[in-house]
C-alpha atoms as a PDB file:
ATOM      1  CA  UNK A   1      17.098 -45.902 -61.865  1.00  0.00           C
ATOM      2  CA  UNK A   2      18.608 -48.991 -61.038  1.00  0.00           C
ATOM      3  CA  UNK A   3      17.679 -51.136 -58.759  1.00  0.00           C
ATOM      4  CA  UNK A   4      19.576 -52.826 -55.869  1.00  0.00           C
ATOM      5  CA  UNK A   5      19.654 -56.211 -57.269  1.00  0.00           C
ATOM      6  CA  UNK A   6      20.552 -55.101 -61.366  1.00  0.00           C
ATOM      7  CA  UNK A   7      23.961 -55.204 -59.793  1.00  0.00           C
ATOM      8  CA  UNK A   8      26.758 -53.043 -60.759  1.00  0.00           C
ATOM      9  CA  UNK A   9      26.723 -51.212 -63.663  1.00  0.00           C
ATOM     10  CA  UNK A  10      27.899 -53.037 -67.371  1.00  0.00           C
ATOM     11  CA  UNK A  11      30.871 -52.225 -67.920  1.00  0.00           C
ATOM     12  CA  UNK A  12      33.022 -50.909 -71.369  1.00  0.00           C
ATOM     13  CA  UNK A  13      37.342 -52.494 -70.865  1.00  0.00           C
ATOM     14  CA  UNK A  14      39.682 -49.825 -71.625  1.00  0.00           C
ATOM     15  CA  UNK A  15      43.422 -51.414 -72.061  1.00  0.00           C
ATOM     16  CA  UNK A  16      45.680 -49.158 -70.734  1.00  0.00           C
ATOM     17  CA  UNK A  17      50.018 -50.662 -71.661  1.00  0.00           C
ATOM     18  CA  UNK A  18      51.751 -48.741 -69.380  1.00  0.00           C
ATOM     19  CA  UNK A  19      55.884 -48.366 -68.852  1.00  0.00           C
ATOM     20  CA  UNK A  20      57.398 -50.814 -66.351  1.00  0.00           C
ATOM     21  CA  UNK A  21      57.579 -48.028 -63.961  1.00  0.00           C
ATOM     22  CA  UNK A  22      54.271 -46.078 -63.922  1.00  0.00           C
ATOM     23  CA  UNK A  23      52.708 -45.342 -60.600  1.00  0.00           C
ATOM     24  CA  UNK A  24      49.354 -42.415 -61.756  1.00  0.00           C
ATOM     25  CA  UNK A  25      46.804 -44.795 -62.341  1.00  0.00           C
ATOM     26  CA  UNK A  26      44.517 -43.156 -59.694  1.00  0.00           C
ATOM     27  CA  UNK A  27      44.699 -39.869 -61.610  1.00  0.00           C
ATOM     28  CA  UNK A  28      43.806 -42.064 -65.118  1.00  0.00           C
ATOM     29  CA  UNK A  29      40.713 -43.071 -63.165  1.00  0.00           C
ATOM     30  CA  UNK A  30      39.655 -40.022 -62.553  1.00  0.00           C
ATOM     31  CA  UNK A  31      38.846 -39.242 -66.125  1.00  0.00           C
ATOM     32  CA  UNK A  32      36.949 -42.762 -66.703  1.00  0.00           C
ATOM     33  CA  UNK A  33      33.342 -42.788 -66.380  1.00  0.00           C
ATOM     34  CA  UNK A  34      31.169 -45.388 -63.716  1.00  0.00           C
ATOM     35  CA  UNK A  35      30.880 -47.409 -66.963  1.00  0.00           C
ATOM     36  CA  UNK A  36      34.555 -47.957 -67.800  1.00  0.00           C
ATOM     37  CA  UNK A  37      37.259 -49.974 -66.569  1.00  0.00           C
ATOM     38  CA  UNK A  38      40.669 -49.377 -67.275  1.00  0.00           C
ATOM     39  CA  UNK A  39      42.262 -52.989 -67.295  1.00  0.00           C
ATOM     40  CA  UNK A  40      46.255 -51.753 -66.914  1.00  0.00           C
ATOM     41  CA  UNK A  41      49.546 -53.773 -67.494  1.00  0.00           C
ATOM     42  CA  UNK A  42      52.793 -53.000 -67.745  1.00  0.00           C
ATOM     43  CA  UNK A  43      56.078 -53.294 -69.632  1.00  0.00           C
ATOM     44  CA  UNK A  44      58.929 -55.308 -68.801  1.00  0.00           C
ATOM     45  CA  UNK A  45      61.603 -53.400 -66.619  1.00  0.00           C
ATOM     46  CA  UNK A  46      64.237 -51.706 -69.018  1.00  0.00           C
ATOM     47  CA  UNK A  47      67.562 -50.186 -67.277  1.00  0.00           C
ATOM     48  CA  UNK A  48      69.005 -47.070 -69.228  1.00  0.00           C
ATOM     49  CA  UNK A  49      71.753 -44.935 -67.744  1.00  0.00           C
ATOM     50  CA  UNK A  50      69.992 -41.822 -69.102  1.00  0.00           C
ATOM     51  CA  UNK A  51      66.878 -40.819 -70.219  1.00  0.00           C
ATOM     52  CA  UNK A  52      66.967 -41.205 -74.025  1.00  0.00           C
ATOM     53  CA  UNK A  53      68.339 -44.944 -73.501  1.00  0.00           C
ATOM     54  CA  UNK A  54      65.563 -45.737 -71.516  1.00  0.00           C
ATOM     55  CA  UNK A  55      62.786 -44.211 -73.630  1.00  0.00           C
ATOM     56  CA  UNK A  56      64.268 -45.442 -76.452  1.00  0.00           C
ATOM     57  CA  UNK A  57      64.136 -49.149 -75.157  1.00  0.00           C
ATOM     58  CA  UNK A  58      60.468 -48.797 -74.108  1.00  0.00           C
ATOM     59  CA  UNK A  59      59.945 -47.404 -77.651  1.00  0.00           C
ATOM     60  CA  UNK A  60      60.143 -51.143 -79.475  1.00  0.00           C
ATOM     61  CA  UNK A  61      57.304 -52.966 -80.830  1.00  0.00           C
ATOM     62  CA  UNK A  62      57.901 -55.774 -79.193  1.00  0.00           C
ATOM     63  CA  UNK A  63      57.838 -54.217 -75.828  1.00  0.00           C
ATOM     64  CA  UNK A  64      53.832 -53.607 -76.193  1.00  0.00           C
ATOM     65  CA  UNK A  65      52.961 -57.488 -77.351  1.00  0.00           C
ATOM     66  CA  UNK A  66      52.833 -59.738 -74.160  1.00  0.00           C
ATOM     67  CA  UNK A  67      51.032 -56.057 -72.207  1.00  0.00           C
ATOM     68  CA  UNK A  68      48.556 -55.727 -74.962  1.00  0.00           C
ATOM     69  CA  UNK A  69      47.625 -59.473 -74.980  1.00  0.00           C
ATOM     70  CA  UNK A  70      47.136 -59.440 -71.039  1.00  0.00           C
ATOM     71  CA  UNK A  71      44.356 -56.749 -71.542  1.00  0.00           C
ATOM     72  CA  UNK A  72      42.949 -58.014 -74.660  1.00  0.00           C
ATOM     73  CA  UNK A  73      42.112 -61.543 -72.572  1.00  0.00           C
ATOM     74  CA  UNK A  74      40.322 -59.834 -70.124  1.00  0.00           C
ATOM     75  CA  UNK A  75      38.329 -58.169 -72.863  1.00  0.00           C
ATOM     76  CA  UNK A  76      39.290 -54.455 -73.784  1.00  0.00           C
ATOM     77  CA  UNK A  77      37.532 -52.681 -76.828  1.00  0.00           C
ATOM     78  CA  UNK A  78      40.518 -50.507 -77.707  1.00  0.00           C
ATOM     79  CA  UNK A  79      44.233 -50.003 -76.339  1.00  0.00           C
ATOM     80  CA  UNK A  80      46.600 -47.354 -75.808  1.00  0.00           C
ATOM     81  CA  UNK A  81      50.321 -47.234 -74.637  1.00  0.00           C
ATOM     82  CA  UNK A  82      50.695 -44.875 -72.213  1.00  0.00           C
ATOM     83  CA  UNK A  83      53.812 -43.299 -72.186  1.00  0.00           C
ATOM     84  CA  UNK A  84      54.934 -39.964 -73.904  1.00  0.00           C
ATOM     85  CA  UNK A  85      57.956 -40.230 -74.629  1.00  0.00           C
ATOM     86  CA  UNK A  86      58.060 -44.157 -75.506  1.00  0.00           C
ATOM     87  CA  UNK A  87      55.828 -43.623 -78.194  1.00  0.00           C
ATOM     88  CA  UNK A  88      57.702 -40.292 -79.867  1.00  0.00           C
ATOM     89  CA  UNK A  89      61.062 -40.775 -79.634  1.00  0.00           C
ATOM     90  CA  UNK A  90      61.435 -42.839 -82.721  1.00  0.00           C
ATOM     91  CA  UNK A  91      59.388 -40.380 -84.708  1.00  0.00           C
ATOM     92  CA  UNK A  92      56.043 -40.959 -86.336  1.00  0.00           C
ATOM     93  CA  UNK A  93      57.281 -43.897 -88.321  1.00  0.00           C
ATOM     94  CA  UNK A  94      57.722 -45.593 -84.694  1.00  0.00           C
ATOM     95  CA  UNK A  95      54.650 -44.699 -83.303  1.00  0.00           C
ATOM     96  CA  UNK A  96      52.597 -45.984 -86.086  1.00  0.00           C
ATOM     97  CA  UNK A  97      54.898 -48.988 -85.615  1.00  0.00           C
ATOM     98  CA  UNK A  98      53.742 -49.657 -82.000  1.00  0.00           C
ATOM     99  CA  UNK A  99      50.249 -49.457 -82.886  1.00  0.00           C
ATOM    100  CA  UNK A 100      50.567 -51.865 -85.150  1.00  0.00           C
ATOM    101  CA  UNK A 101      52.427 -54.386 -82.978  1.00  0.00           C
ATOM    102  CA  UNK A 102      49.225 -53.589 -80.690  1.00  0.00           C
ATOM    103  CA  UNK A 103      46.724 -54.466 -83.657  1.00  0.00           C
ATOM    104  CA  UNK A 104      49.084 -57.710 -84.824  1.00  0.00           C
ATOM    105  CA  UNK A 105      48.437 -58.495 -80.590  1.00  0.00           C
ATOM    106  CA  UNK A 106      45.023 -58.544 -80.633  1.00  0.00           C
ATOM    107  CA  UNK A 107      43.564 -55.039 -79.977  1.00  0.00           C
ATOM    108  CA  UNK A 108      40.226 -54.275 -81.712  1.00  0.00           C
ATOM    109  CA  UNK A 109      41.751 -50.446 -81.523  1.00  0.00           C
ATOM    110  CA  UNK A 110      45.288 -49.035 -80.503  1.00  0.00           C
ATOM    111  CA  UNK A 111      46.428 -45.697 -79.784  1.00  0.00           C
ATOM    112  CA  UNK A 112      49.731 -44.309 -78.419  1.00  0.00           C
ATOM    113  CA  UNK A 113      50.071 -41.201 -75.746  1.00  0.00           C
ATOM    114  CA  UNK A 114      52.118 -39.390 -78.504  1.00  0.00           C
ATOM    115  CA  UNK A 115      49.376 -39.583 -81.157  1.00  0.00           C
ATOM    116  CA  UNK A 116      46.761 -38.752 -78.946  1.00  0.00           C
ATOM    117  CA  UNK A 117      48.201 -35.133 -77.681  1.00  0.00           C
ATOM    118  CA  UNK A 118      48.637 -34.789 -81.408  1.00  0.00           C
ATOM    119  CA  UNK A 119      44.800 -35.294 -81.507  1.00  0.00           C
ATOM    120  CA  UNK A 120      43.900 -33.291 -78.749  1.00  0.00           C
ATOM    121  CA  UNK A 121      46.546 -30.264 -79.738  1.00  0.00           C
ATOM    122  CA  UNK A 122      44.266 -30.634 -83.498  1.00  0.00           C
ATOM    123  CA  UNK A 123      40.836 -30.725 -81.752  1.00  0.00           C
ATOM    124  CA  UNK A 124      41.167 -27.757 -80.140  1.00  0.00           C
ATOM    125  CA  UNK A 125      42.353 -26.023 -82.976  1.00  0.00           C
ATOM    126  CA  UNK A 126      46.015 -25.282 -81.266  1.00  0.00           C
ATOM    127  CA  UNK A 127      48.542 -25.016 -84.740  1.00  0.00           C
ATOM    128  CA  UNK A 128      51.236 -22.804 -82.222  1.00  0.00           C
ATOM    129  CA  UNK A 129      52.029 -25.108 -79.172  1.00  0.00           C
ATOM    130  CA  UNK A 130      54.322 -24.423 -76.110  1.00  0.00           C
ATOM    131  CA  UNK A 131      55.749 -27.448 -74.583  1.00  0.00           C
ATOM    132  CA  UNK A 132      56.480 -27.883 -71.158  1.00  0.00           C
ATOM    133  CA  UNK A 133      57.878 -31.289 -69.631  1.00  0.00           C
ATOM    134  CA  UNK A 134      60.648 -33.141 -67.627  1.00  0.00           C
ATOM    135  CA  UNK A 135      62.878 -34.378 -69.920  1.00  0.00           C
ATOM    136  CA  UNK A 136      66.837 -33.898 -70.715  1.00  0.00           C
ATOM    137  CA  UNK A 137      67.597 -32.227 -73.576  1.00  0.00           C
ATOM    138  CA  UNK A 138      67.766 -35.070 -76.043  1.00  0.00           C
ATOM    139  CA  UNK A 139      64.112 -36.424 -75.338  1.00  0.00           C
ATOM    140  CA  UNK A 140      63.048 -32.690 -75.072  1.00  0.00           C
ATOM    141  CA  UNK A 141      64.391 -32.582 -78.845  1.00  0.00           C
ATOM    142  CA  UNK A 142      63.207 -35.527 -79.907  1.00  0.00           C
ATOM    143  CA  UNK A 143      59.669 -34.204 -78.954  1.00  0.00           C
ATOM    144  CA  UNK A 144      60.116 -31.098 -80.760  1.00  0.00           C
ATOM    145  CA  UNK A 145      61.050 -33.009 -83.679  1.00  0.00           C
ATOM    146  CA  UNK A 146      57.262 -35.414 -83.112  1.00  0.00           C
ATOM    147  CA  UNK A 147      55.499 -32.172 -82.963  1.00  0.00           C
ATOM    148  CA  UNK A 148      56.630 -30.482 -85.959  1.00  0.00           C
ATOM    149  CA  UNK A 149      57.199 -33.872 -87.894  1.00  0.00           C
ATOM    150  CA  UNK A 150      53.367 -33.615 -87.092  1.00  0.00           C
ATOM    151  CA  UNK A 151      52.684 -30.430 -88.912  1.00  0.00           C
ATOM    152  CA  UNK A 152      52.656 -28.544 -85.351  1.00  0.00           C
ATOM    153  CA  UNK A 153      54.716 -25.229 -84.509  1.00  0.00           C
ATOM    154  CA  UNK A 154      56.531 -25.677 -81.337  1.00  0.00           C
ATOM    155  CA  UNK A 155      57.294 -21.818 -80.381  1.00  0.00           C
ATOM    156  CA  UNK A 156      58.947 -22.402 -77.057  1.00  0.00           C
ATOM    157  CA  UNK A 157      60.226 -25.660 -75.046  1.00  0.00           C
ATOM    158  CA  UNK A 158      60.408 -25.482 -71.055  1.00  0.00           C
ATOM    159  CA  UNK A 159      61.786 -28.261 -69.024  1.00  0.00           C
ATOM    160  CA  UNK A 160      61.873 -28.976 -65.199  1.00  0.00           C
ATOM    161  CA  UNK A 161      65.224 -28.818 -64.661  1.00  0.00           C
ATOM    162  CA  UNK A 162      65.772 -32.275 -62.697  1.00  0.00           C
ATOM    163  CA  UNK A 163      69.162 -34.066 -62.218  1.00  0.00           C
ATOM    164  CA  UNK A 164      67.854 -37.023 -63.169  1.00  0.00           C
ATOM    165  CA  UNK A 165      63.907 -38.380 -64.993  1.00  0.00           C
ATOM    166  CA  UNK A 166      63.858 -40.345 -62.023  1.00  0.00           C
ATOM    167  CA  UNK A 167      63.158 -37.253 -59.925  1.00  0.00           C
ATOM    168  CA  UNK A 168      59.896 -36.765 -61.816  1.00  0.00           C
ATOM    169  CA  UNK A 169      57.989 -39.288 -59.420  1.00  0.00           C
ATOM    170  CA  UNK A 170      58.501 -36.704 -56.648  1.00  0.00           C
ATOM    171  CA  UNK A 171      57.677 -33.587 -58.335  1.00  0.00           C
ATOM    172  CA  UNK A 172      54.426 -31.976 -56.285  1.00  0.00           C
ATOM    173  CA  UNK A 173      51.306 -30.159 -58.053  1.00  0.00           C
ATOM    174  CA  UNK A 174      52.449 -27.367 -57.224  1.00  0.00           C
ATOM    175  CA  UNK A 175      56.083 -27.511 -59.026  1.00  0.00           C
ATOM    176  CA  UNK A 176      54.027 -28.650 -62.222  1.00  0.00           C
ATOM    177  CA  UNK A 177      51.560 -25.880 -61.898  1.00  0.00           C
ATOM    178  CA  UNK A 178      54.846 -23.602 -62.135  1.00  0.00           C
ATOM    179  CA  UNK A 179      55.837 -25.568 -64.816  1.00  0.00           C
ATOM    180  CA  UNK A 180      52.867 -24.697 -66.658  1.00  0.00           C
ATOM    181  CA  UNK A 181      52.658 -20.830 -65.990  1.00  0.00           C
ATOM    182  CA  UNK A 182      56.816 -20.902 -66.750  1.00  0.00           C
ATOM    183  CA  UNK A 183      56.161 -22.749 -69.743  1.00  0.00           C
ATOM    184  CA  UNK A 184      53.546 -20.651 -71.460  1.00  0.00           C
ATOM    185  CA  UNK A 185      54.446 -18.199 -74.541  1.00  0.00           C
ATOM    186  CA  UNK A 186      52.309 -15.320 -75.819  1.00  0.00           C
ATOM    187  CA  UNK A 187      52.436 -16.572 -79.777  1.00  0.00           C
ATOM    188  CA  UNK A 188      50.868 -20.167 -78.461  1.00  0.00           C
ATOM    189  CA  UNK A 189      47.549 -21.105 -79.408  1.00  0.00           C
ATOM    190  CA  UNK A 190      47.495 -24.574 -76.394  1.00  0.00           C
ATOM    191  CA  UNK A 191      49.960 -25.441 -73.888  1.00  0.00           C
ATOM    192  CA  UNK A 192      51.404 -29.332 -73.686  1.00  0.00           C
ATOM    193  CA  UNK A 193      52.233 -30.549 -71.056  1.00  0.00           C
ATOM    194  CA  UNK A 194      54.232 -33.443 -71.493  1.00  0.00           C
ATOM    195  CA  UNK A 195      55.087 -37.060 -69.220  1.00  0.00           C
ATOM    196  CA  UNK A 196      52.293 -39.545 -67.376  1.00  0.00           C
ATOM    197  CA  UNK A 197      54.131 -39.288 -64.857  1.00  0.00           C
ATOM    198  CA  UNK A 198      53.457 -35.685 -64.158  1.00  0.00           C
ATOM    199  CA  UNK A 199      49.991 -35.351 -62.303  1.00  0.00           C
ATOM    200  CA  UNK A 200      47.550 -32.549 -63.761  1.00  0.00           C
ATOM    201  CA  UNK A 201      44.295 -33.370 -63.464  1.00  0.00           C
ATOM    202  CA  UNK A 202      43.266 -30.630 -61.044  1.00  0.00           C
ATOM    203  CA  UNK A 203      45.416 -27.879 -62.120  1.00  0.00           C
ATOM    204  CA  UNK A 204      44.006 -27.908 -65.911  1.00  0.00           C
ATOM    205  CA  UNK A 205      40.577 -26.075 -65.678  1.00  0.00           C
ATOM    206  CA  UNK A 206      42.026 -23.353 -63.425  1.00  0.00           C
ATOM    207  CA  UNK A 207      45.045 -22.853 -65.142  1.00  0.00           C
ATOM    208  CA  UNK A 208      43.302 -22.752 -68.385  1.00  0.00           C
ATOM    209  CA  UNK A 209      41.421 -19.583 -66.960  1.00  0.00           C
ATOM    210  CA  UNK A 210      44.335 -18.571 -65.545  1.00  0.00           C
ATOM    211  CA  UNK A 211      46.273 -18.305 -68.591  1.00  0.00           C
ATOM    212  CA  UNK A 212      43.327 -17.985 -71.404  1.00  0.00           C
ATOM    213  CA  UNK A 213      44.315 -21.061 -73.915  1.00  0.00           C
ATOM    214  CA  UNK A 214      43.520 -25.031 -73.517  1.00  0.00           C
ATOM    215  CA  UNK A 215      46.395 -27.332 -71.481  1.00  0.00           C
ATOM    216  CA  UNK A 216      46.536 -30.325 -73.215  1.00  0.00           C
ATOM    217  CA  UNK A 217      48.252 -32.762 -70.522  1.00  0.00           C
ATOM    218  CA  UNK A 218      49.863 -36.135 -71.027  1.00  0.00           C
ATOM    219  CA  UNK A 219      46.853 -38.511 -69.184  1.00  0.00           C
ATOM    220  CA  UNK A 220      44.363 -36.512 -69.987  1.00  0.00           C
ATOM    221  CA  UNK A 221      44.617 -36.693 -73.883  1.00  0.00           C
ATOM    222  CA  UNK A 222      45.311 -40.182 -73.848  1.00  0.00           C
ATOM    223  CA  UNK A 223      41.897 -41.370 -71.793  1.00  0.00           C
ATOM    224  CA  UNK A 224      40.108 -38.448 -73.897  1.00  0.00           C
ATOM    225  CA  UNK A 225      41.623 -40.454 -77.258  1.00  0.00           C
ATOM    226  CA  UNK A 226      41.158 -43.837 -76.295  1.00  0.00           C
ATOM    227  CA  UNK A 227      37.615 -43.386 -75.146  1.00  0.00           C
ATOM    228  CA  UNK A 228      36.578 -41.192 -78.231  1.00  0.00           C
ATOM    229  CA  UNK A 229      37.495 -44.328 -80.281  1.00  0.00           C
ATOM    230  CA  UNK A 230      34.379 -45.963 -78.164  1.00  0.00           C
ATOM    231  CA  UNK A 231      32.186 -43.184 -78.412  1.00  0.00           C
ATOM    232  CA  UNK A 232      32.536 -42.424 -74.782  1.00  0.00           C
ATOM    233  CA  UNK A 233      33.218 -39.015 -73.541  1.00  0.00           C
ATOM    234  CA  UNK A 234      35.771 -38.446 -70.464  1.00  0.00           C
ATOM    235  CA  UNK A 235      35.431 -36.583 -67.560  1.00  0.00           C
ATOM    236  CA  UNK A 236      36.980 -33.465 -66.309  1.00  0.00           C
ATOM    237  CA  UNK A 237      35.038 -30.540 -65.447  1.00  0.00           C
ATOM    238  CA  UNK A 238      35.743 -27.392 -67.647  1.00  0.00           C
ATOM    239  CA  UNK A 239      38.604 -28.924 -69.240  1.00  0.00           C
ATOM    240  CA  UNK A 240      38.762 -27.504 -72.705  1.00  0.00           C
ATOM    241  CA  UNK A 241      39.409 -30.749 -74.631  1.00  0.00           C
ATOM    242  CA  UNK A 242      36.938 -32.784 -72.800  1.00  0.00           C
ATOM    243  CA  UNK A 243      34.051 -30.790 -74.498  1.00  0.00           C
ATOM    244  CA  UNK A 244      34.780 -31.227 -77.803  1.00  0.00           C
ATOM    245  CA  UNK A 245      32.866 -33.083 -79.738  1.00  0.00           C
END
């Protein structure tokens, strides 16, 4: 047990390069372990009339330098762009691309959101995958397109519906938990739930038993990934991808 004057607990950096306009990092904290700090910066604002512009822009190498530098200074182990769609709209040529801007920028490791959920669909064995996110139809393509360019079987797509991806800041748990249940198909082995801007952590566990197959979520497989790199395990009771090994 420690003692009152070891002082706080030694800590492991986590760099976390979020989009310009990210606003969950409570609900990435919630996965991090006492021992872990996630040290987060941003992008620089982009402006995109729709959705695929804007993803698109925030899907450069260069955007991830100057971020990935700020969290390397302050001394993060590994680093992972957070953002879904930013990292597979280019395809996997892209999103090896941005981890290797984040290598050339100092990280000792670098992961993207996009190649993590492909991780995380693998490690629980999911080869079947229904998809369920915010996007307009391009983007929602252009994940299909990730996923299968991945060697993954996307056997149904379900979107939110909104007029515009800026509506997805204001979408409550329980829209996304109907989402989820709308989203599910019979033939799928997991459930994806893409966006970091979507908040799951809660509804995964339940919904899992609810619906009998793992929910791989956005957040979730990207602190899961990033941390698995460092030997560290996340947190997030009865969540099916947090206990493997």
């Amino acid at each position: 047990m420690r003692g009152l004057l070891d002082g706080p607990v030694p800590q492991v950096g986590v760099g976390v390069v979020a989009s310009f306009d990210f606003d969950r990092d409570r609900e990435l904290w919630r996965w991090a372990p006492d021992d872990v700090s996630l040290f987060i910066a941003r992008t620089d604002p982009v402006s995109s009339a729709d959705n695929l512009g804007l993803v698109s822009a925030l899907n450069q190498p260069g955007r991830v330098e100057r971020p990935t530098r700020e969290v390397c200074a302050v001394g993060a182990r590994a680093v992972t762009y957070l953002c879904t769609a930013c990292g597979f709209v280019g395809g996997p040529d892209r999103e090896h691309a941005l981890r290797e801007a984040m290598l050339g920028a100092g990280a000792p490791r670098a992961l993207t959101t996009a190649g993590a959920v492909v991780d995380a669909l693998r490690a629980v064995g999911a080869r079947r995958v229904a998809v369920a996110h915010p996007y307009e139809p391009p983007v929602g393509e252009r994940l299909r397109e990730f996923l299968t360019e991945s060697e993954l079987r996307v056997v149904s797509s379900t979107d939110l519906g909104l007029g515009s991806i800026h509506e997805v800041y204001d979408v409550s748990y329980a829209r996304v938990a109907e989402l989820i249940r709308a989203g599910d198909h019979p033939d799928a082995d997991a459930l994806f739930v893409s966006c970091t801007a979507l908040p799951t952590y809660d509804l995964i566990a339940p919904l899992e038993q609810e619906l009998g197959k793992p929910i791989i979520t956005a957040n979730q497989a990207t602190i899961w990934a990033v941390l698995r790199t460092l030997g560290i395990a996340a947190i997030g009771p009865e969540q099916t991808l947090l206990g493997v090994t």
